[in-house]
PDB file of N, CA and C in Angstrom:
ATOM      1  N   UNK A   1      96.930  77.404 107.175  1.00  0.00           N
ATOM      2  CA  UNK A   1      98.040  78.389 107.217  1.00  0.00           C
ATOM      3  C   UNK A   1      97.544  79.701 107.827  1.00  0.00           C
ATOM      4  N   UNK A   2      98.256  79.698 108.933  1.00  0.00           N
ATOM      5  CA  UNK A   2      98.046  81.572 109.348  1.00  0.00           C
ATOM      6  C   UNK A   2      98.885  82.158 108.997  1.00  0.00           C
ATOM      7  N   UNK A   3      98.277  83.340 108.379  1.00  0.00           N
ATOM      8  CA  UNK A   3      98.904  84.244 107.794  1.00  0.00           C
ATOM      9  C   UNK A   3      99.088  85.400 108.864  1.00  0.00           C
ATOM     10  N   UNK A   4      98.470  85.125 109.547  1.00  0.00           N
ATOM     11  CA  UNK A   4      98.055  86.475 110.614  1.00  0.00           C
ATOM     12  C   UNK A   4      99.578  86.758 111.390  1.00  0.00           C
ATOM     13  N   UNK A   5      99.777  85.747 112.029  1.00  0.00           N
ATOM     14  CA  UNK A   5     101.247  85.258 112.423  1.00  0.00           C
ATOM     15  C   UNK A   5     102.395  86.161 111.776  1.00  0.00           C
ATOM     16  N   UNK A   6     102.262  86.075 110.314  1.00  0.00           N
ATOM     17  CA  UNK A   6     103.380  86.074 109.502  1.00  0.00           C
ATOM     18  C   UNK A   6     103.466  88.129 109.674  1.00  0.00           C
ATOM     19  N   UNK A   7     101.956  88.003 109.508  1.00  0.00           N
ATOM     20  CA  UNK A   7     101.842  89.778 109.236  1.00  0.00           C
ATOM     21  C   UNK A   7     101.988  90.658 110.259  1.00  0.00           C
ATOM     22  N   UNK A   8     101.705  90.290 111.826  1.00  0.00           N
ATOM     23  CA  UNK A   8     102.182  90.891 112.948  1.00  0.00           C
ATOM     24  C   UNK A   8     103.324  90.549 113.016  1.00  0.00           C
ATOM     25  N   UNK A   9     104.118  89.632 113.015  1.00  0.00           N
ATOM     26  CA  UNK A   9     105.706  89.556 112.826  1.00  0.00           C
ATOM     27  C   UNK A   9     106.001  91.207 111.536  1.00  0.00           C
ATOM     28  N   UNK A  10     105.551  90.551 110.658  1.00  0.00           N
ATOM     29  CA  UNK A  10     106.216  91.768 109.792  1.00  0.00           C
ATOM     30  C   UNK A  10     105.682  93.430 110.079  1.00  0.00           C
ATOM     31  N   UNK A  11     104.761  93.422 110.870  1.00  0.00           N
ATOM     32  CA  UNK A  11     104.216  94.616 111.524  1.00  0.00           C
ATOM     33  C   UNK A  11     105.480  95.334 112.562  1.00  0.00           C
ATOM     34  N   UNK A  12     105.490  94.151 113.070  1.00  0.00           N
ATOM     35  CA  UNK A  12     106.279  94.711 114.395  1.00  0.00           C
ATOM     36  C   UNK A  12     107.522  94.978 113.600  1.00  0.00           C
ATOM     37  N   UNK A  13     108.190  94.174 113.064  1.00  0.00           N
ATOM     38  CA  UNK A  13     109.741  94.562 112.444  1.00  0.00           C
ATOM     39  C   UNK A  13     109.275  95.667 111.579  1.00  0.00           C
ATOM     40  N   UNK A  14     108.469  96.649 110.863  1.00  0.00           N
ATOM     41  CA  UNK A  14     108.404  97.790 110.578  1.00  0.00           C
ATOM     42  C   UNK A  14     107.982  99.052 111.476  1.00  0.00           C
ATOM     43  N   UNK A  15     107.275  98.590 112.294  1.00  0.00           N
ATOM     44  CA  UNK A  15     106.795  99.354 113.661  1.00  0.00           C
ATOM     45  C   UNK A  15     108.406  99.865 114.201  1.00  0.00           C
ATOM     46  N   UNK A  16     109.520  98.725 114.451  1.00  0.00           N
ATOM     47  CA  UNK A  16     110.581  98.933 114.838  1.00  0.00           C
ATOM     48  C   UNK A  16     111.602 100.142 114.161  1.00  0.00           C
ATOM     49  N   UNK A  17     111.332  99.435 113.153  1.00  0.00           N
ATOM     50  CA  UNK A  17     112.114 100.242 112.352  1.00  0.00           C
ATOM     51  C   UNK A  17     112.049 101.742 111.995  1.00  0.00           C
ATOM     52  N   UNK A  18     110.739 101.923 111.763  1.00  0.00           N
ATOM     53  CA  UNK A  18     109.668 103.014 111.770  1.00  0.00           C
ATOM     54  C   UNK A  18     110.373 103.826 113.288  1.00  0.00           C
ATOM     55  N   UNK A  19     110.199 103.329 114.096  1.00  0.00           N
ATOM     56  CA  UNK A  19     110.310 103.679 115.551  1.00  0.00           C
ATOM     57  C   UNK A  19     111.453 104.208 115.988  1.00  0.00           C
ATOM     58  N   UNK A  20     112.497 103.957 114.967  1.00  0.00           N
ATOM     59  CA  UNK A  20     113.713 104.163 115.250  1.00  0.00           C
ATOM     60  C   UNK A  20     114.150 105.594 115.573  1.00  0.00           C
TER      61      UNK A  20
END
């Protein structure tokens, strides 16, 4: 299982959001 995957996904959708 990668987790790594899961956590740059959820990086970026706060990066975004953050970004707003």
């Amino acid at each position: 299982m990668l987790l790594t995957m899961d956590y740059v996904l959820l990086f970026g959708m706060l990066q975004q959001i953050l970004a707003r």
